[in-house]
Protein backbone atom coordinates (compact mmCIF):
# COMPACT_ATOMS: atom_id res chain seq x y z
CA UNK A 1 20.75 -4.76 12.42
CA UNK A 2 21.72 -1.34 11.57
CA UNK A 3 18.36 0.69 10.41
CA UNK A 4 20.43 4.15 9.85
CA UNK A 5 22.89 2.14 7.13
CA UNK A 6 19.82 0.08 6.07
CA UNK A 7 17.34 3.05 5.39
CA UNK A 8 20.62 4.79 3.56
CA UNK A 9 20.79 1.91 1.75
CA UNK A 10 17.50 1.77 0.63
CA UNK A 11 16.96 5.38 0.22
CA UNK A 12 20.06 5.36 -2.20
CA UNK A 13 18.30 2.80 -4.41
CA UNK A 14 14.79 4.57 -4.59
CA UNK A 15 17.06 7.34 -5.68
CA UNK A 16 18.47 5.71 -8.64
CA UNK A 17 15.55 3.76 -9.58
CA UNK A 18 13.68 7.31 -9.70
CA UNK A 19 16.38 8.94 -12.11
CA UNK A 20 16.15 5.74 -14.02
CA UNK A 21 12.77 6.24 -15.26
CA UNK A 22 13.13 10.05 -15.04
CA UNK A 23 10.90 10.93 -11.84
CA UNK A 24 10.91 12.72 -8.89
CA UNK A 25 12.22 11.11 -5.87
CA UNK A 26 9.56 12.94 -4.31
CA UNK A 27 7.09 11.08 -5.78
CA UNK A 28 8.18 7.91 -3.83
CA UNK A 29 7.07 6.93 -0.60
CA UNK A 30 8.65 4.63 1.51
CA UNK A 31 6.40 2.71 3.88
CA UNK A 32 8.43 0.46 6.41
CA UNK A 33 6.48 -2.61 7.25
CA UNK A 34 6.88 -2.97 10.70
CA UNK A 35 5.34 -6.61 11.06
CA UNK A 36 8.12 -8.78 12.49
CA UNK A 37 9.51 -6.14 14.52
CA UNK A 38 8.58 -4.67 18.05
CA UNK A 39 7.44 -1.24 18.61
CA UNK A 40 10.65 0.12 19.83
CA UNK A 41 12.08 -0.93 16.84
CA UNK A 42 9.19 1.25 14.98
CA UNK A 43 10.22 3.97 17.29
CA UNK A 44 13.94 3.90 16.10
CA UNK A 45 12.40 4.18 12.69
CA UNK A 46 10.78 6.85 13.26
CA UNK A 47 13.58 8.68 15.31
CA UNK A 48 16.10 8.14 11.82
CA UNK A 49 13.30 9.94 9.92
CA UNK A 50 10.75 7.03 8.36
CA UNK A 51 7.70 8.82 8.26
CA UNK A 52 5.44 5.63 6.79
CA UNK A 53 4.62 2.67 9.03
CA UNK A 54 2.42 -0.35 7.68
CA UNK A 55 1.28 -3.37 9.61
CA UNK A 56 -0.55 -6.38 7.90
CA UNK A 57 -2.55 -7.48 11.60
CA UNK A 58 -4.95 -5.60 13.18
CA UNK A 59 -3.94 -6.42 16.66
CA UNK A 60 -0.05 -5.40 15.91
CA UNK A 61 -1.51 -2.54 14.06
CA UNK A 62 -3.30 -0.94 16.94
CA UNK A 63 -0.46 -2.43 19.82
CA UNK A 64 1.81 -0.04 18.12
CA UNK A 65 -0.47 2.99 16.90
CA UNK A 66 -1.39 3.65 20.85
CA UNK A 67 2.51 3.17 21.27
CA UNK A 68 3.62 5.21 19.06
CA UNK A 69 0.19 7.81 18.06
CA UNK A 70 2.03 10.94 19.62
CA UNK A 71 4.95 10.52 17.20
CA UNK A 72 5.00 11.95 13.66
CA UNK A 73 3.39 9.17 11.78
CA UNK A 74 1.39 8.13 9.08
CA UNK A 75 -0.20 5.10 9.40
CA UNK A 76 -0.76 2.03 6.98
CA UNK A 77 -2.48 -1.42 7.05
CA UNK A 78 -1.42 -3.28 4.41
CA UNK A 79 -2.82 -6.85 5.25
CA UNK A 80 -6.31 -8.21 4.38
CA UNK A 81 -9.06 -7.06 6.86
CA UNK A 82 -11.84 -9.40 7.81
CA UNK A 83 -15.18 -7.72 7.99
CA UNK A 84 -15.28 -7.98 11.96
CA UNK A 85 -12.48 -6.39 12.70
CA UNK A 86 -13.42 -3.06 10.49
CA UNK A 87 -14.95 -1.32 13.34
CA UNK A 88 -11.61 -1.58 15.63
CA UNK A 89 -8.95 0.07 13.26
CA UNK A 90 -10.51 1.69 10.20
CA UNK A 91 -10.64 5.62 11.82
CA UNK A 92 -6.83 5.10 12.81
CA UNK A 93 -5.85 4.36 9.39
CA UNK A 94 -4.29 6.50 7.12
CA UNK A 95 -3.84 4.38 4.36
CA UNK A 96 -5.65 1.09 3.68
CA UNK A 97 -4.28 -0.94 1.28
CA UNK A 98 -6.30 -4.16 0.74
CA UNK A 99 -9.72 -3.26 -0.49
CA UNK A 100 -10.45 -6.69 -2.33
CA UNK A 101 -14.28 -6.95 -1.71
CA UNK A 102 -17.51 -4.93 -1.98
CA UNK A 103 -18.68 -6.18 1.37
CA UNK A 104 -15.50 -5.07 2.79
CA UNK A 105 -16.53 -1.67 1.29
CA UNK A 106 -19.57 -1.39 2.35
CA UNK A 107 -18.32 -2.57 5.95
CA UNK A 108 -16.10 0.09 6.15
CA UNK A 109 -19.00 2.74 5.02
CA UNK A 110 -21.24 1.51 7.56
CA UNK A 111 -17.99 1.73 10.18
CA UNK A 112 -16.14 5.02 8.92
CA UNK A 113 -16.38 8.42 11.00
CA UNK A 114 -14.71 10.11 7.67
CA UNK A 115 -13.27 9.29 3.95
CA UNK A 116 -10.95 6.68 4.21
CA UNK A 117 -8.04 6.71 1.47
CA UNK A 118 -8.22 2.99 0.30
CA UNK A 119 -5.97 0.80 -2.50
CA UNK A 120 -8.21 -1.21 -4.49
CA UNK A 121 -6.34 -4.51 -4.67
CA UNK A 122 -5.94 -6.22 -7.89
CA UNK A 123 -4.73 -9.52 -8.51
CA UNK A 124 -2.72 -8.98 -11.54
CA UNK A 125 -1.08 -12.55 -11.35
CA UNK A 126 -3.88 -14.41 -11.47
CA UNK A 127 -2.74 -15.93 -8.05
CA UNK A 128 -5.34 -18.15 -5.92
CA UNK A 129 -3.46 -17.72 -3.08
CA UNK A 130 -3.61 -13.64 -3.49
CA UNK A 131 -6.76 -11.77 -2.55
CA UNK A 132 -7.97 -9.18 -5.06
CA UNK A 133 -10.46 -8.68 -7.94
CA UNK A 134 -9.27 -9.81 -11.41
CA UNK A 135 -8.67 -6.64 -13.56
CA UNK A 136 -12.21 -7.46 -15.40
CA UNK A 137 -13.61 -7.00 -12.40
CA UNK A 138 -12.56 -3.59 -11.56
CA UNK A 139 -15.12 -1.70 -13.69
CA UNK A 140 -17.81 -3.86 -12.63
CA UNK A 141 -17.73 -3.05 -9.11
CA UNK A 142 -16.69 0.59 -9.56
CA UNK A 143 -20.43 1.73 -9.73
CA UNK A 144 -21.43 0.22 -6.54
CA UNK A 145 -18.20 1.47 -4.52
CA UNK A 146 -19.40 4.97 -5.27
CA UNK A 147 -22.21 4.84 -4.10
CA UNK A 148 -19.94 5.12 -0.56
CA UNK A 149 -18.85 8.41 0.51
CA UNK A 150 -16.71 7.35 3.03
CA UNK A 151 -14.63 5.23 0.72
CA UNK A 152 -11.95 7.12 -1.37
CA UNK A 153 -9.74 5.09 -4.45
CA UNK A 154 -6.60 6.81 -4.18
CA UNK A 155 -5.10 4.16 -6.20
CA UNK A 156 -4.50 0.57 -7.15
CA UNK A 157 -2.62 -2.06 -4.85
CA UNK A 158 -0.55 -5.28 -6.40
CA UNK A 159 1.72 -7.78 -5.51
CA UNK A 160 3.97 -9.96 -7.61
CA UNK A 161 4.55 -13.32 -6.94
CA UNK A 162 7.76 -14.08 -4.55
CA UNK A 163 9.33 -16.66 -7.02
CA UNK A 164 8.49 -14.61 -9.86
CA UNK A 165 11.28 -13.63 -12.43
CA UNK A 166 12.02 -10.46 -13.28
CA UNK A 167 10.09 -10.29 -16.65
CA UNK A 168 6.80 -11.30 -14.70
CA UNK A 169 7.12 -8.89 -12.39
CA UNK A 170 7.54 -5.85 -15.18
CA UNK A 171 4.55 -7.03 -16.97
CA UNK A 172 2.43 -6.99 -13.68
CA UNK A 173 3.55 -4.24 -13.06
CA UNK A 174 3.00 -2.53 -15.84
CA UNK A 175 -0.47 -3.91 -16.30
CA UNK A 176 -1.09 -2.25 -12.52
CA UNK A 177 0.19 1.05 -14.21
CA UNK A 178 -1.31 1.13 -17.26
CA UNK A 179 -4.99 0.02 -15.70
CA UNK A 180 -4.38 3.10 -13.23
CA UNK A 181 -4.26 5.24 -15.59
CA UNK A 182 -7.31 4.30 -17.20
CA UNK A 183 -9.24 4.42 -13.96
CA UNK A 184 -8.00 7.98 -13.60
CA UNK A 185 -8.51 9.28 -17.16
CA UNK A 186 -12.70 8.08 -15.78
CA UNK A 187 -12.63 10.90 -13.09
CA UNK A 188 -15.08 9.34 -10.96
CA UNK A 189 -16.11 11.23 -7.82
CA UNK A 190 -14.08 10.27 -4.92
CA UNK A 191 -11.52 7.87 -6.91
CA UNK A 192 -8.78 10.03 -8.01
CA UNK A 193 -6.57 6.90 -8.58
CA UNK A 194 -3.63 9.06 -8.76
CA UNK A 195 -1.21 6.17 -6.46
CA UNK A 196 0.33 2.85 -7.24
CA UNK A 197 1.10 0.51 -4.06
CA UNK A 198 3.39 -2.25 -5.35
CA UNK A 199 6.96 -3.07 -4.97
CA UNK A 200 8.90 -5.04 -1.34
CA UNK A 201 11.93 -6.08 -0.88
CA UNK A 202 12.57 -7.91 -3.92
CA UNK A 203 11.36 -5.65 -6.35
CA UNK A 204 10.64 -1.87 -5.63
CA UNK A 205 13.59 -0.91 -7.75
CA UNK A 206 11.28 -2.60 -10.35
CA UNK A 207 8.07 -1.14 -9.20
CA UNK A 208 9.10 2.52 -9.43
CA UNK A 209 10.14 1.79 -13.30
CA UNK A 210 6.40 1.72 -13.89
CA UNK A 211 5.33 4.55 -11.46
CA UNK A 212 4.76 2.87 -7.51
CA UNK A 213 4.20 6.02 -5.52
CA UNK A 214 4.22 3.74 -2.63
CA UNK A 215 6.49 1.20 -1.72
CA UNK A 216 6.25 -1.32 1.32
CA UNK A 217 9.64 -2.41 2.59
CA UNK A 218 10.37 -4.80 5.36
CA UNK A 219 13.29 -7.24 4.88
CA UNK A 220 15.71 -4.68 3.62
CA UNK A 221 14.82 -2.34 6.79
CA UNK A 222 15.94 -4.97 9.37
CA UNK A 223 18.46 -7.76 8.01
């Protein structure tokens, strides 16, 4: 495993899928899921410049954010949270990116000591296997999540299916994109949906086409 000549690698092809579809490279973020690696692994990361770490577990989550939480990070859980677990990671999150109930909301109000930037994840695919509400059910529950100041809807979250081929995952994709961009054009208070989280391994070359600001990388980070 060579994570310099991996992240080059990786950085070179966020590059090219930007001037693709004519945007800023900026614009990208590259969040390196840290999940199946150890934390000094997460440190070398973060000595070669990554400045986005995501876990998908609470208890890996917080085993390397006391590791690491003097180091120049910004921090991302990724993974579905159960209700119980709320009060033991929410405040060290920067980034949540599986907001796929209302109860879950309204845990995280009760268990917040500020605004927490949250994904609202949508299950485009239609997936039973994938957590999420259904893009009908977006606008439905939009009314009660304001209600809670300490939730903020930066954007949307999605995930394609693994096996999926590549004209699935640009109409998911763009059906993430084009349903942010509604929610934004509602300027509701405290849901400036301006970010799309979508886009691994397998397809964040296609996931910046239709505007990912975020993209969660693992498997190309550490083969």
């Amino acid at each position: 495993m060579n994570l310099e000549k991996n992240k080059k690698s990786i950085f070179e092809q966020v590059h090219k899928a930007c001037v693709a579809a004519n945007r800023l490279e900026e614009n990208v973020k590259v969040v390196a899921v840290t999940k199946h690696v150890d934390i000094s692994t997460a440190s070398a990361l973060l000595d070669i410049g990554i400045k986005h770490l995501a876990e998908n577990r609470v208890d890996k989550f917080l085993e390397k954010y006391e590791a690491l939480k003097d180091r120049d990070v910004t921090w991302h859980l990724i993974g579905s949270l159960q209700r119980r677990k709320v009060k033991d990671v929410i405040n060290h999150v920067d980034y949540f990116h599986a907001l796929d109930s209302l109860n879950l909301a309204k845990e995280i109000q009760k268990r917040a000591a500020h605004p927490i930037n949250c994904f609202l994840q949508v299950n485009i695919s239609g997936e039973e296997s994938k957590h999420g509400f259904s893009p009908d059910e977006v606008n439905l529950v939009l009314p009660q999540i304001a209600e809670l100041d300490k939730i903020r809807l930066v954007g949307l979250m999605t995930i394609a299916p693994l096996d999926a081929d590549s004209e699935t995952i640009h109409n998911i994709f763009e059906q993430a994109a084009q349903l942010r961009q509604e929610l934004q054009r509602q300027d509701r208070k405290n849901m400036p949906f301006t970010e799309l989280s979508m886009g691994m391994s397998n397809d964040y070359e296609i996931a910046i086409q239709h505007g990912a600001t975020f993209v969660r990388i693992g498997t190309s980070f550490f083969k």
